[in-house]
PDB file of N, CA and C in Angstrom:
ATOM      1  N   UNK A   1     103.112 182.469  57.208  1.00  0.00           N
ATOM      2  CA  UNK A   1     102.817 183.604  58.060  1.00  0.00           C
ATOM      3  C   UNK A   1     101.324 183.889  58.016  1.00  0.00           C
ATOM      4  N   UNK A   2     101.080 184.369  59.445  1.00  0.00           N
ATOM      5  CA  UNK A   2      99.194 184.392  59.081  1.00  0.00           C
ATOM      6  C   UNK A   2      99.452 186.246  59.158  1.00  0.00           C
ATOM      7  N   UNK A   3      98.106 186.813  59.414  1.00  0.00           N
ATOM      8  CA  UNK A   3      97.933 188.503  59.154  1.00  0.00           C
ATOM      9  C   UNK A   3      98.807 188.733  60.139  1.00  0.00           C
ATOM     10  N   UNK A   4      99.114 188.605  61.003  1.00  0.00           N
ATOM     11  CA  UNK A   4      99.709 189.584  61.673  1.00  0.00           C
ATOM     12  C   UNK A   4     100.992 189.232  61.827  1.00  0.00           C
ATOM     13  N   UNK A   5     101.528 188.834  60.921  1.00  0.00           N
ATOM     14  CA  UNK A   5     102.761 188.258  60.399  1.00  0.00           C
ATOM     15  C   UNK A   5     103.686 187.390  61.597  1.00  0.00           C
ATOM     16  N   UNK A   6     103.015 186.311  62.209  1.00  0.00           N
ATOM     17  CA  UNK A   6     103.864 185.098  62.853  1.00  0.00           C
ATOM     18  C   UNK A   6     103.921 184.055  62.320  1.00  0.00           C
ATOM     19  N   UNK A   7     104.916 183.818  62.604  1.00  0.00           N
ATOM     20  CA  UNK A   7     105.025 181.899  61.620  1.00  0.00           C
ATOM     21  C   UNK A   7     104.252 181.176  62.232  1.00  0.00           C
ATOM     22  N   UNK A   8     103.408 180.715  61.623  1.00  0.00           N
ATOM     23  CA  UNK A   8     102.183 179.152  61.708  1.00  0.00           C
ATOM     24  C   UNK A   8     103.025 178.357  61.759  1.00  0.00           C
ATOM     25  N   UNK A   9     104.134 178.190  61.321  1.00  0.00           N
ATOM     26  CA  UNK A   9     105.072 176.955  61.736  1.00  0.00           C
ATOM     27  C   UNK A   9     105.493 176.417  63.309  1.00  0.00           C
ATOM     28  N   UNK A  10     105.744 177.791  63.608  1.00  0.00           N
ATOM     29  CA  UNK A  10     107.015 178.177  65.223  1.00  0.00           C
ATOM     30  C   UNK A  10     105.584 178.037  65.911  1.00  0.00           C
ATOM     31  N   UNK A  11     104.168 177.921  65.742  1.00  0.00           N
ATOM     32  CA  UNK A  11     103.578 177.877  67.294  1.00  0.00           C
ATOM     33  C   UNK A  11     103.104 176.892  67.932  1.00  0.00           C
ATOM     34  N   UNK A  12     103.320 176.907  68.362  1.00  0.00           N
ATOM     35  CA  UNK A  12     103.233 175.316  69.811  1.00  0.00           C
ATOM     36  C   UNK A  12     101.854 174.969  70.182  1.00  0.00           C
ATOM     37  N   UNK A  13     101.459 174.096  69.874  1.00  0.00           N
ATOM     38  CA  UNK A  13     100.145 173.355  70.425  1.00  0.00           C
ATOM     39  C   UNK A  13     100.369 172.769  71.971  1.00  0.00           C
ATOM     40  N   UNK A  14      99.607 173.450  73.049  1.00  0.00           N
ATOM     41  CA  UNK A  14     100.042 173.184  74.100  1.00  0.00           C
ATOM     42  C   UNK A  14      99.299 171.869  74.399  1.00  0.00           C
ATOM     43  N   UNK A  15      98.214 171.024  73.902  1.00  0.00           N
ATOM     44  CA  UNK A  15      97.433 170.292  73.620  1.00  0.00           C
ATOM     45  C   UNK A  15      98.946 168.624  73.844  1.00  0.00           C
ATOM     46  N   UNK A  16      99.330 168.816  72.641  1.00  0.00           N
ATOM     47  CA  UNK A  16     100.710 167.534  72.342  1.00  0.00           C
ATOM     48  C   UNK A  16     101.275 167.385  73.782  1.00  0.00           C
ATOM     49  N   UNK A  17     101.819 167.710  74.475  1.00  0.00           N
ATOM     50  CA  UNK A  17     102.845 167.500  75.239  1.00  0.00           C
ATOM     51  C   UNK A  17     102.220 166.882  76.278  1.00  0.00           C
ATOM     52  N   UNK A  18     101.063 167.241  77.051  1.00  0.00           N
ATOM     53  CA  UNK A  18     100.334 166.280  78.187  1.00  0.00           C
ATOM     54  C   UNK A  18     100.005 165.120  77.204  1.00  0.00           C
ATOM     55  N   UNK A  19     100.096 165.084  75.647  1.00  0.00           N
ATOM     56  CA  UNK A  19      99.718 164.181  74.949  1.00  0.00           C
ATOM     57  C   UNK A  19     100.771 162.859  74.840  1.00  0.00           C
ATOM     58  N   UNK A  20     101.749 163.332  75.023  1.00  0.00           N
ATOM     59  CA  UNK A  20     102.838 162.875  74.857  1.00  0.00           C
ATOM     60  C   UNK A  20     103.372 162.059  76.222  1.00  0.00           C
ATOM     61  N   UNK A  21     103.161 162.705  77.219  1.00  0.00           N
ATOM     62  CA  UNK A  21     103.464 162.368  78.794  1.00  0.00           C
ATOM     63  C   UNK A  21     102.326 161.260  79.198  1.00  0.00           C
ATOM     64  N   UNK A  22     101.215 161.351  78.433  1.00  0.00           N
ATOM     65  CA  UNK A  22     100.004 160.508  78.985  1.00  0.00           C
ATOM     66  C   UNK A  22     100.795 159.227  78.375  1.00  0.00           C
ATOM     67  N   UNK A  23     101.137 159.297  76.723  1.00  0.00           N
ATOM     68  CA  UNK A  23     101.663 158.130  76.372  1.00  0.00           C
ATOM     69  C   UNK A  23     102.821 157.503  76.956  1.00  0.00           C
ATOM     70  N   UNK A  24     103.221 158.127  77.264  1.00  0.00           N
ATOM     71  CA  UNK A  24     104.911 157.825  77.930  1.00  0.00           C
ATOM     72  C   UNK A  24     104.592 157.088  78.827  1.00  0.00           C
ATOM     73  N   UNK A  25     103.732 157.467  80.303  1.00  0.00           N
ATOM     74  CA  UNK A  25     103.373 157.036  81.253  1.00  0.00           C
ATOM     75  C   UNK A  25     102.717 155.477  80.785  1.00  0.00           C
ATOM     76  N   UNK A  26     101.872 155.501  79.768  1.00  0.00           N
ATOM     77  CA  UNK A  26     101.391 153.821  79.363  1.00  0.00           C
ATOM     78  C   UNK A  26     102.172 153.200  78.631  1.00  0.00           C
ATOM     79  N   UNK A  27     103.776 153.351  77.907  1.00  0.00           N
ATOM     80  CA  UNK A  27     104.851 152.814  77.743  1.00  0.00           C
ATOM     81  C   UNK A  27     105.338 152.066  78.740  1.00  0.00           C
ATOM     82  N   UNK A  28     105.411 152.664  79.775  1.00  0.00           N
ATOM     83  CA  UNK A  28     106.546 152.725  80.807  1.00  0.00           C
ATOM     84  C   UNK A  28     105.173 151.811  81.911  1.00  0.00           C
ATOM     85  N   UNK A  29     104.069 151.377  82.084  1.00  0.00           N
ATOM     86  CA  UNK A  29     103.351 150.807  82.963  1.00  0.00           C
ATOM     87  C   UNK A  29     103.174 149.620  81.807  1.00  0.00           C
ATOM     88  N   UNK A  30     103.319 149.386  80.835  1.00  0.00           N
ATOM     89  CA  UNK A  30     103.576 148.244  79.738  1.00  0.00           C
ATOM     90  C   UNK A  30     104.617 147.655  79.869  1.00  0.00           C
ATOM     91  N   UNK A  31     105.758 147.929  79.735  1.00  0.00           N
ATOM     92  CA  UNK A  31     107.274 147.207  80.147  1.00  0.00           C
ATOM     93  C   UNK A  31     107.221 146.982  81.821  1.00  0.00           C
ATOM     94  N   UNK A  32     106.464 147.800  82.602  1.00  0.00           N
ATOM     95  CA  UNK A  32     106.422 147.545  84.047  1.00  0.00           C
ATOM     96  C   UNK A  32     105.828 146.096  84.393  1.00  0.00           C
ATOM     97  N   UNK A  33     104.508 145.926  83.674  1.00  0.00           N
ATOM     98  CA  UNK A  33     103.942 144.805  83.668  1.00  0.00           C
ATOM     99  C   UNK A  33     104.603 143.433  83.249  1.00  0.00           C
ATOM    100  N   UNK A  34     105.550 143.872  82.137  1.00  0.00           N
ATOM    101  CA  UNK A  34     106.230 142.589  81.098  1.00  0.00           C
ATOM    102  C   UNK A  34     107.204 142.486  82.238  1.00  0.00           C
ATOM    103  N   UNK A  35     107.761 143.496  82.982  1.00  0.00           N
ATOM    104  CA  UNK A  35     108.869 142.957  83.822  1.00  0.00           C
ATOM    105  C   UNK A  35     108.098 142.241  85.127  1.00  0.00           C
ATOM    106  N   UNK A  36     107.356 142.370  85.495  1.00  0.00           N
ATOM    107  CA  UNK A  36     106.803 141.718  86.650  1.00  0.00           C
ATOM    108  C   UNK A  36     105.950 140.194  86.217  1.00  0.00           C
ATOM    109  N   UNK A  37     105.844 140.527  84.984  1.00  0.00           N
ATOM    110  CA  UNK A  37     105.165 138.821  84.587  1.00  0.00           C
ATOM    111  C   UNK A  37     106.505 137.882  84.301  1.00  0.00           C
ATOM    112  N   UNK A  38     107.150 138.407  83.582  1.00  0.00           N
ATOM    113  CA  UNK A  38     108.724 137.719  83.599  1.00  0.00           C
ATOM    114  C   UNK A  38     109.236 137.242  84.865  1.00  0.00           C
ATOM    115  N   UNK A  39     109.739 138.518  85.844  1.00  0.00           N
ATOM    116  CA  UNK A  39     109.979 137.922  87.295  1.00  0.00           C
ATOM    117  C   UNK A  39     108.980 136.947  87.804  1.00  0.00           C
ATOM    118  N   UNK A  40     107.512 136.691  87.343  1.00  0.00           N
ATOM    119  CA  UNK A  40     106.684 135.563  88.209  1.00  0.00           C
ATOM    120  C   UNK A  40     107.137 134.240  87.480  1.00  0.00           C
ATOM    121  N   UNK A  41     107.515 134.640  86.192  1.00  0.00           N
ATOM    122  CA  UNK A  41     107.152 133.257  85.170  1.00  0.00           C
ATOM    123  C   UNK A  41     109.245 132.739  86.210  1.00  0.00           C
ATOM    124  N   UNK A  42     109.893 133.341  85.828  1.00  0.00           N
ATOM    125  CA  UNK A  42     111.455 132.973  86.529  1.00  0.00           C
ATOM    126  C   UNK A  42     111.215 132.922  88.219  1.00  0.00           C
ATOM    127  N   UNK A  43     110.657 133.171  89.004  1.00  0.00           N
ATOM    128  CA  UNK A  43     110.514 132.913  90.159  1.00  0.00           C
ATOM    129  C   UNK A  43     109.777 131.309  89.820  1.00  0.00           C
ATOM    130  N   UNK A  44     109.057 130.736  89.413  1.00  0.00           N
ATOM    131  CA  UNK A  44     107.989 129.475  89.176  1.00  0.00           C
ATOM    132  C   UNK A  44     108.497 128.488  88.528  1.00  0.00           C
ATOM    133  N   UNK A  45     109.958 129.073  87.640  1.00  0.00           N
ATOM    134  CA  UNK A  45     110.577 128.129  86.713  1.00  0.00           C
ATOM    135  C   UNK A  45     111.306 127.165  87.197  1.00  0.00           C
ATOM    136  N   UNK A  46     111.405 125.700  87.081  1.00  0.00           N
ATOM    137  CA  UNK A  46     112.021 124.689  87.790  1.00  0.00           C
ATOM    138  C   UNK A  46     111.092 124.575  89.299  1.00  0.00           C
ATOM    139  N   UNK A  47     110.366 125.110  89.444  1.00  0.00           N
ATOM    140  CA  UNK A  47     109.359 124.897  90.618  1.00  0.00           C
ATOM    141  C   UNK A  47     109.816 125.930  91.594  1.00  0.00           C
ATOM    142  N   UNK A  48     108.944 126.148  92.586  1.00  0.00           N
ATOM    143  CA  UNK A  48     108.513 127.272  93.595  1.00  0.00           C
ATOM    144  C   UNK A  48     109.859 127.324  94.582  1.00  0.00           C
ATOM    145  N   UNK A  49     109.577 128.250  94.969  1.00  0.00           N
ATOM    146  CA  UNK A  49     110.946 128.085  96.181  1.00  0.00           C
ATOM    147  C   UNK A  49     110.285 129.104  96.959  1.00  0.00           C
ATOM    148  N   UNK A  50     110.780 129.038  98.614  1.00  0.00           N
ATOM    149  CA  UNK A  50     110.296 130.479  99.112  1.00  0.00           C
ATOM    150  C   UNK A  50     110.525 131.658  98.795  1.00  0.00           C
ATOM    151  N   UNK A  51     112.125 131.309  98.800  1.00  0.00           N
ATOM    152  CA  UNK A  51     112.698 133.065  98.408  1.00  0.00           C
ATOM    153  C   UNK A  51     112.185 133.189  97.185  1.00  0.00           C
ATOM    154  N   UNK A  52     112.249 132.458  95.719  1.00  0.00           N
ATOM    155  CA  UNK A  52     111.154 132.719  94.777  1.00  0.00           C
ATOM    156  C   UNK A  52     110.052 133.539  95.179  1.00  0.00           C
ATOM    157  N   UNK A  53     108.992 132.934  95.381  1.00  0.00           N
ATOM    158  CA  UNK A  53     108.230 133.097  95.613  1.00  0.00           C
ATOM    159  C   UNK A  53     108.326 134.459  96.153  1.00  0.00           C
ATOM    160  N   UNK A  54     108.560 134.626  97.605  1.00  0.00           N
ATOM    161  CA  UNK A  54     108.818 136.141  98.207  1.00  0.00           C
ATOM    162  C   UNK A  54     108.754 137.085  97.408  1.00  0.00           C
ATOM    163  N   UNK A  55     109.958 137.046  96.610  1.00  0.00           N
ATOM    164  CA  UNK A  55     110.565 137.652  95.560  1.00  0.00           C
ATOM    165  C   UNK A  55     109.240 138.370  94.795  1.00  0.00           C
ATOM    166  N   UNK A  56     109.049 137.468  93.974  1.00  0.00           N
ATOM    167  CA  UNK A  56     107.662 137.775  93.016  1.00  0.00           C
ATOM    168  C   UNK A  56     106.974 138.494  93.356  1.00  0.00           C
ATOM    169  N   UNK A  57     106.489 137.599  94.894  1.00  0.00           N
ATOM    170  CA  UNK A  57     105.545 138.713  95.513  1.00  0.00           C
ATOM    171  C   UNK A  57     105.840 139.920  96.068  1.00  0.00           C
ATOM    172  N   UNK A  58     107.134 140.580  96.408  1.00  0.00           N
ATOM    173  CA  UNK A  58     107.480 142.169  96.406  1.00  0.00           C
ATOM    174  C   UNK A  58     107.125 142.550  94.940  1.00  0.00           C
ATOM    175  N   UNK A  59     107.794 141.845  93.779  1.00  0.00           N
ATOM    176  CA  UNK A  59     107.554 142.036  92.513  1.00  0.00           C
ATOM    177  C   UNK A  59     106.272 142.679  92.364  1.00  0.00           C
ATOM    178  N   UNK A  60     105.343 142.207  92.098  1.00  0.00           N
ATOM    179  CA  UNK A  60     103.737 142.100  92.161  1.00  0.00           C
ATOM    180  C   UNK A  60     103.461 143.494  92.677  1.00  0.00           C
ATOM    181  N   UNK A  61     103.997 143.503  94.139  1.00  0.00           N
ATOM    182  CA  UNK A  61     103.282 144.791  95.365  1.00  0.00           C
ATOM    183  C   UNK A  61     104.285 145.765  94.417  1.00  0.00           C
ATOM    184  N   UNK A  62     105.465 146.021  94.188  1.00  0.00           N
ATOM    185  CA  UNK A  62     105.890 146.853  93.440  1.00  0.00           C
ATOM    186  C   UNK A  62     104.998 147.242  92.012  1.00  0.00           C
ATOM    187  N   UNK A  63     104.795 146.375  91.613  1.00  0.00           N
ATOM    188  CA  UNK A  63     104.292 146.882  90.431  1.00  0.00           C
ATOM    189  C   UNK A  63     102.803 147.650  90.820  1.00  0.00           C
ATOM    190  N   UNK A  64     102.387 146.924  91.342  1.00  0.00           N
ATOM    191  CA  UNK A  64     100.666 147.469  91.707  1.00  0.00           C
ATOM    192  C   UNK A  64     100.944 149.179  92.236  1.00  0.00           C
ATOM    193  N   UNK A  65     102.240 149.352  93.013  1.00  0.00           N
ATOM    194  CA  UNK A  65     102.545 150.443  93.386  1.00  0.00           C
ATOM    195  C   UNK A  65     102.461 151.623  92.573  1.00  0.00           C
ATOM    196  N   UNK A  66     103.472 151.110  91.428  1.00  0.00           N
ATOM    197  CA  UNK A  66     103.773 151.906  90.197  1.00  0.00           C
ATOM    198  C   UNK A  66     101.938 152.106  89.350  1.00  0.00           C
ATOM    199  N   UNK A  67     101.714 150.804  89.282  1.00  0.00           N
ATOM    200  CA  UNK A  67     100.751 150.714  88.392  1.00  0.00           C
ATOM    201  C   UNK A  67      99.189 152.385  88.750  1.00  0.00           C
ATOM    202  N   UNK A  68      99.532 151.970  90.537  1.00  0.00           N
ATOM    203  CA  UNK A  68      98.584 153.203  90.855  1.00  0.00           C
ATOM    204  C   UNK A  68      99.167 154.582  90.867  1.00  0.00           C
ATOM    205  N   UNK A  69     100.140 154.701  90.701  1.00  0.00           N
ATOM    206  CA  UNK A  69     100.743 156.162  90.789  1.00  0.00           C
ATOM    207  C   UNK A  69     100.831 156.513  88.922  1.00  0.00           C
ATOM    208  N   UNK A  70     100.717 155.244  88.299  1.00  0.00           N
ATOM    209  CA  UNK A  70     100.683 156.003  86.972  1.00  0.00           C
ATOM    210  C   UNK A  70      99.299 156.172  86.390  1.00  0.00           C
ATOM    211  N   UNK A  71      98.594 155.326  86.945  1.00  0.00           N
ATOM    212  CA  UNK A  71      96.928 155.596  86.561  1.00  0.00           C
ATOM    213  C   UNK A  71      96.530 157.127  87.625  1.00  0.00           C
ATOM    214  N   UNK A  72      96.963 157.362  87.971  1.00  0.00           N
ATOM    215  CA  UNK A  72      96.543 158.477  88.571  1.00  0.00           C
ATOM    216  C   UNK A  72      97.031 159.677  87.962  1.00  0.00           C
ATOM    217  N   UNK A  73      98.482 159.504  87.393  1.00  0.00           N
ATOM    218  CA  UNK A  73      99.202 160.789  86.671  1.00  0.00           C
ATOM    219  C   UNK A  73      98.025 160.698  85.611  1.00  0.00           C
ATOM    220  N   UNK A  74      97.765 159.333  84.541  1.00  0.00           N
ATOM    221  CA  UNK A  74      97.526 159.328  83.320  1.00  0.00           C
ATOM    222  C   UNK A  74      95.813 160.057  83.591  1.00  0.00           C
ATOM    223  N   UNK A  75      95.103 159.936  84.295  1.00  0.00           N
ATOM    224  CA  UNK A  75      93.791 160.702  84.693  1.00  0.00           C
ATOM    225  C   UNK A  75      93.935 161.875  84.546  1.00  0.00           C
ATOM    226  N   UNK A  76      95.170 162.047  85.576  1.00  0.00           N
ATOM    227  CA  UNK A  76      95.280 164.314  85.527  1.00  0.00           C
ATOM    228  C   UNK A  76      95.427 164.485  84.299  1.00  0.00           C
ATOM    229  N   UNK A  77      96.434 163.577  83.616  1.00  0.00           N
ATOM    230  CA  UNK A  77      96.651 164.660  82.068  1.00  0.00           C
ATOM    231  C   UNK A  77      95.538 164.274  81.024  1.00  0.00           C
ATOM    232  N   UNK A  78      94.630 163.224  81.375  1.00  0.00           N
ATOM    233  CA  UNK A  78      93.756 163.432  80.690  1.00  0.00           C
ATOM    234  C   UNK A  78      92.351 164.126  81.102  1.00  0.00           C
ATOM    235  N   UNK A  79      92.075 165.236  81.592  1.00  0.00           N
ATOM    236  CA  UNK A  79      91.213 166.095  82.245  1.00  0.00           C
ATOM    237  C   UNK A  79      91.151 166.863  81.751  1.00  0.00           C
ATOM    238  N   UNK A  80      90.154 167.366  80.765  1.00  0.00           N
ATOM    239  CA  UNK A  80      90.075 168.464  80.157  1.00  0.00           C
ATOM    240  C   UNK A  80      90.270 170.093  81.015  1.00  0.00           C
ATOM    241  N   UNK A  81      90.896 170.706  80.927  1.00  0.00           N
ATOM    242  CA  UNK A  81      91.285 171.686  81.708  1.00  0.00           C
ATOM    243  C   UNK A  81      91.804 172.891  80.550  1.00  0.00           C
ATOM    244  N   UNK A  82      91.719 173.724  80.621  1.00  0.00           N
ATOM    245  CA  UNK A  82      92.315 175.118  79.957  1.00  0.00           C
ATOM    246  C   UNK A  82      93.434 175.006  80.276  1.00  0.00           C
ATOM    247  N   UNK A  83      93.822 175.484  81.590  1.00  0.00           N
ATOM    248  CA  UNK A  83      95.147 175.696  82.157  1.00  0.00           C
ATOM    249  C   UNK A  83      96.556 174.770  81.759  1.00  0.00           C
ATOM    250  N   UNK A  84      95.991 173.464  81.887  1.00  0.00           N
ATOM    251  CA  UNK A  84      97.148 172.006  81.854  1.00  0.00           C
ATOM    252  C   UNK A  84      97.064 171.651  82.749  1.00  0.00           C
ATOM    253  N   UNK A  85      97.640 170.230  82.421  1.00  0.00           N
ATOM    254  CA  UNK A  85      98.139 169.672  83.788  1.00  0.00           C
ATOM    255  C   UNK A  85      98.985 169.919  84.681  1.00  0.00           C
ATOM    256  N   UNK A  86      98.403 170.026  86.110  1.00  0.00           N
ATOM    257  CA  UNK A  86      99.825 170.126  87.129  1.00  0.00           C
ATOM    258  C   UNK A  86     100.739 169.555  86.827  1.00  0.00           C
ATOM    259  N   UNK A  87     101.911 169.892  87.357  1.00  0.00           N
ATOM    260  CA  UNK A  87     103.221 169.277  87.255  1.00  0.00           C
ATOM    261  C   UNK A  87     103.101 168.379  88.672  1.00  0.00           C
ATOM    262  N   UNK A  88     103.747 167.068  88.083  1.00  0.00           N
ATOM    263  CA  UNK A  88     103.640 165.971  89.186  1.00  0.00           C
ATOM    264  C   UNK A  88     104.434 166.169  89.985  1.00  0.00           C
ATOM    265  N   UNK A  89     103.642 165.648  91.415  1.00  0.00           N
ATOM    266  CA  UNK A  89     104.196 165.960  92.694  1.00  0.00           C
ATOM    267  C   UNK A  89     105.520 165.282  92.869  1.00  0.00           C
ATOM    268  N   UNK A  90     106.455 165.548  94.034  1.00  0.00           N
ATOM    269  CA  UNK A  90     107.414 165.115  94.352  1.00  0.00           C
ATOM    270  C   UNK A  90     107.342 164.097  94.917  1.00  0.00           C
ATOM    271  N   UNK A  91     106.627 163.777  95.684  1.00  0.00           N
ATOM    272  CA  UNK A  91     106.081 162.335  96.269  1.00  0.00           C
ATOM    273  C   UNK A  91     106.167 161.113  95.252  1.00  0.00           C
ATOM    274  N   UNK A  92     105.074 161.868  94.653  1.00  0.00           N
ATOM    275  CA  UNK A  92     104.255 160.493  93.150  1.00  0.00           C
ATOM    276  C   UNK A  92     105.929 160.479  92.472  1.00  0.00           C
ATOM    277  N   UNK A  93     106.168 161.165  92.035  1.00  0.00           N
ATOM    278  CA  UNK A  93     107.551 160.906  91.157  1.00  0.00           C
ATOM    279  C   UNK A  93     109.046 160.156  91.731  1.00  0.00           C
ATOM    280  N   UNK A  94     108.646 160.299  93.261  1.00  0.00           N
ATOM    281  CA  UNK A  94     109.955 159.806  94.081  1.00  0.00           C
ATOM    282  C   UNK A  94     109.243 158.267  94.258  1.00  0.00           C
ATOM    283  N   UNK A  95     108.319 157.836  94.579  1.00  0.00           N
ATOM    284  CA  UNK A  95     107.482 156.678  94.295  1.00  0.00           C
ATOM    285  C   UNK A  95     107.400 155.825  93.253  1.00  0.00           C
ATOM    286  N   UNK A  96     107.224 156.271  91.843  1.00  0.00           N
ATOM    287  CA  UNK A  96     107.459 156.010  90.637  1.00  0.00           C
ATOM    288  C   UNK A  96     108.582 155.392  90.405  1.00  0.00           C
ATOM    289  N   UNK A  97     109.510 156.533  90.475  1.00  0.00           N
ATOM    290  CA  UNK A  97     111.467 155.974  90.625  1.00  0.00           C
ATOM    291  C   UNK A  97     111.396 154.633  91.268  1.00  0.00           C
ATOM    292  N   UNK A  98     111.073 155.252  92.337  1.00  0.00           N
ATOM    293  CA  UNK A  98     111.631 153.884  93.642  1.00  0.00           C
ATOM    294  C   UNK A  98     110.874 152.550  93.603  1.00  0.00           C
ATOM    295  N   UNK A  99     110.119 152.550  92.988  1.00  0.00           N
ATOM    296  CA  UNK A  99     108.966 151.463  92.142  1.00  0.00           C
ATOM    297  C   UNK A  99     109.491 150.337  91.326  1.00  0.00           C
ATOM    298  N   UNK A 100     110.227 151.419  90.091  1.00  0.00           N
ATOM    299  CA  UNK A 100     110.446 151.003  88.972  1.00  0.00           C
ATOM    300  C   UNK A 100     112.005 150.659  89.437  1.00  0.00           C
ATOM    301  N   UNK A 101     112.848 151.431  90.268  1.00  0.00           N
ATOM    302  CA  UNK A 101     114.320 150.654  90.888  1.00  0.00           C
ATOM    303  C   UNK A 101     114.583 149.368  91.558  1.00  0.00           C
ATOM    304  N   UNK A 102     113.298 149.717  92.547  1.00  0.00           N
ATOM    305  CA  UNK A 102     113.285 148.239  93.419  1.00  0.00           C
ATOM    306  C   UNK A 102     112.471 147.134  91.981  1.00  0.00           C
ATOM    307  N   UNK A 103     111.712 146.968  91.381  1.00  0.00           N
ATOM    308  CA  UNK A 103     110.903 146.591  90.143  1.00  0.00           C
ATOM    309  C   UNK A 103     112.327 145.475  89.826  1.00  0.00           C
ATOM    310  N   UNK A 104     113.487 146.459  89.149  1.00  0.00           N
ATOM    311  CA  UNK A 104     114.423 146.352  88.192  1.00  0.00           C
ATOM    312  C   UNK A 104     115.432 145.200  89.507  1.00  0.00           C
ATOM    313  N   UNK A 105     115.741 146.071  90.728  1.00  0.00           N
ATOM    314  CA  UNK A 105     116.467 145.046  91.510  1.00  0.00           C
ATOM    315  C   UNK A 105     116.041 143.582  91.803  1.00  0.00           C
ATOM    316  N   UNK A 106     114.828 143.513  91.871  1.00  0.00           N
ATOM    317  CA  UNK A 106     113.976 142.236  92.483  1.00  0.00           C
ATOM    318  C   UNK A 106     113.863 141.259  90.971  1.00  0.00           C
ATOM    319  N   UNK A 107     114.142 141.796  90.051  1.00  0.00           N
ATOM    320  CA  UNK A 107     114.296 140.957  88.480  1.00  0.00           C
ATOM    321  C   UNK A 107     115.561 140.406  88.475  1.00  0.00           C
ATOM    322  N   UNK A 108     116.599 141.277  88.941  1.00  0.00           N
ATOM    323  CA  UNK A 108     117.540 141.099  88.764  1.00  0.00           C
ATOM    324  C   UNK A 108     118.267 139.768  89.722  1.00  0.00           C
ATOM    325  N   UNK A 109     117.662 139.691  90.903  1.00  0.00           N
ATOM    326  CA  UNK A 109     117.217 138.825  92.414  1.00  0.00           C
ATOM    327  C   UNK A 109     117.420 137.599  91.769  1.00  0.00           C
ATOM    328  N   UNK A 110     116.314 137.564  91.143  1.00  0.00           N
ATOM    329  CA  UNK A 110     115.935 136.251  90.812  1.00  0.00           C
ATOM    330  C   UNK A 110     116.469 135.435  89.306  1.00  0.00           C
ATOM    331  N   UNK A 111     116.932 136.630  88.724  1.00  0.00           N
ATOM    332  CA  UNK A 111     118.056 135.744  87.116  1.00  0.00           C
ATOM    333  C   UNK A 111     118.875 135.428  88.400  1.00  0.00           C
ATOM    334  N   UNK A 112     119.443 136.045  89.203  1.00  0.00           N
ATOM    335  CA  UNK A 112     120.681 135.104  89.876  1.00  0.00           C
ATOM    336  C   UNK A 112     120.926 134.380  90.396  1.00  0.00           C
TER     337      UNK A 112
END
């Protein structure tokens, strides 16, 4: 307890949590990448094909997609600001999703 008797334990560093979201966001653009180098290396394996190929290359434009919508979140929350970071738009986040869904379908394309 400090003087004016609140627990130093119970108070929240508002600092952590954009701290936490910045990391999350470079988790999640790390496995984005491993999945899109995987889909190129299995699109190339046993040699090229068109639909391969195709494939990859939505792969690729997907990822670059994701890749810019998370370098852009990871900027805001790292901006020194008093206030915090905005809460991410509905756009960027419906983008993100649909990134990382189509990402996951177009992997999935090509194991089959």
């Amino acid at each position: 307890m400090n003087e004016a008797g609140v627990s130093v334990a119970g108070a929240r560093d508002p600092g952590l949590q954009p701290e936490r979201t910045r990391l999350a966001w470079r988790r999640t653009t790390l496995s984005s990448t491993v999945a899109a180098l995987l889909a190129g290396r299995t699109a190339l394996h046993g040699g090229p094909s068109a639909v391969g190929v195709s494939v990859c290359a939505v792969c690729c434009a997907l990822w670059l997609c994701f890749l810019a919508v998370a370098h852009r979140r990871i900027r805001t929350l790292s901006e020194p600001d008093g206030t915090g970071p905005p809460p991410l738009a509905a756009r960027h986040a419906a983008a993100a999703a649909l990134c990382t869904v189509a990402l996951a379908v177009c992997g999935t394309l090509l194991v089959l």
